[in-house]
Protein backbone atom coordinates (compact mmCIF):
# COMPACT_ATOMS: atom_id res chain seq x y z
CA UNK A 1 250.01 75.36 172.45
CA UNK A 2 249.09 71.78 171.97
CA UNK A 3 251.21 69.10 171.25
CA UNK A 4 251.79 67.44 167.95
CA UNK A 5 251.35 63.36 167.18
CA UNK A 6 254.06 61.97 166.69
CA UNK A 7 253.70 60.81 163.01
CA UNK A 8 256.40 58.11 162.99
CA UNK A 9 255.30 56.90 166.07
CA UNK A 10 251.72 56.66 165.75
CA UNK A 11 251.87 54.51 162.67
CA UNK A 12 253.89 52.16 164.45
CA UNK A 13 251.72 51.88 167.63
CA UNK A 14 248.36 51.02 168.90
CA UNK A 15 247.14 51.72 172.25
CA UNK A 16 244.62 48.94 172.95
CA UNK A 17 241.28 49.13 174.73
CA UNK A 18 243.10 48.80 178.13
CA UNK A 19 245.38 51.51 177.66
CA UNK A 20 248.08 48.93 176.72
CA UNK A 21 250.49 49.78 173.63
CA UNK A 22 250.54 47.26 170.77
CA UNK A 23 253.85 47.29 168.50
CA UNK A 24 255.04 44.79 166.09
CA UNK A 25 258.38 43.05 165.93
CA UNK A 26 261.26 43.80 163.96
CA UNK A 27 263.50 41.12 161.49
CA UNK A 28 260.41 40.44 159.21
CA UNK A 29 261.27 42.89 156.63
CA UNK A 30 263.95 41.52 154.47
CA UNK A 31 266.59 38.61 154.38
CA UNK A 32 264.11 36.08 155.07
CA UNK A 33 265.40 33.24 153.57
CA UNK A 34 267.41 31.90 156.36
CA UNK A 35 264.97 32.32 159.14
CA UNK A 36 262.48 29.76 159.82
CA UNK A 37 258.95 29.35 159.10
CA UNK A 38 258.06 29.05 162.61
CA UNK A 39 260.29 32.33 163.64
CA UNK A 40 259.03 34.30 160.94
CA UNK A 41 255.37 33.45 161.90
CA UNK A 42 255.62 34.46 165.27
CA UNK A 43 256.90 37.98 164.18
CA UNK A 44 253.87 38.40 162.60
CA UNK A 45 251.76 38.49 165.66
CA UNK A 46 251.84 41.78 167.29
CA UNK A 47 253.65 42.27 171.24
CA UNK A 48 252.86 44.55 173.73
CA UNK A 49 255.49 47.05 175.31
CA UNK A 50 256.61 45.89 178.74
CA UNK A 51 258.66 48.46 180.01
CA UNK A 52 255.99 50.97 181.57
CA UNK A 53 258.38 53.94 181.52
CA UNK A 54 259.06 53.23 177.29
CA UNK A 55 254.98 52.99 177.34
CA UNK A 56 254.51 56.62 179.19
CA UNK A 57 256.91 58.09 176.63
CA UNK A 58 254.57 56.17 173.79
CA UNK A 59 251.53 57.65 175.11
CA UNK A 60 252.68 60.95 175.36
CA UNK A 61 253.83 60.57 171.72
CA UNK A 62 250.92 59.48 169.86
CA UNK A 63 248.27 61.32 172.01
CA UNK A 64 246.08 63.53 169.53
């Protein structure tokens, strides 16, 4: 039987042309008052995942 896509997963991360996995930070949702403009626009920008064992399991999640 084939495997699902992870739903949650999948609209959380992007793998990129190179076979890389995009994800975006976390603390930008809410209490944003205290943080500073400059911290709050570098969460905007999207990271990649650097531990290649957490990208495997990524992969293997969001495969179709």
């Amino acid at each position: 039987m084939k495997m699902k896509t992870h739903k949650g997963a999948a609209k959380r991360f992007k793998v990129t042309g190179s076979g890389k996995v995009r994800r975006y930070k976390a603390y930008k949702s809410h209490i944003l008052t205290k943080k500073s403009s400059k911290r709050k626009r570098n969460l905007r920008r999207p990271d990649l995942v650097t531990t290649t064992g957490d990208a495997k399991r990524i992969k293997r999640l969001i495969q179709a």
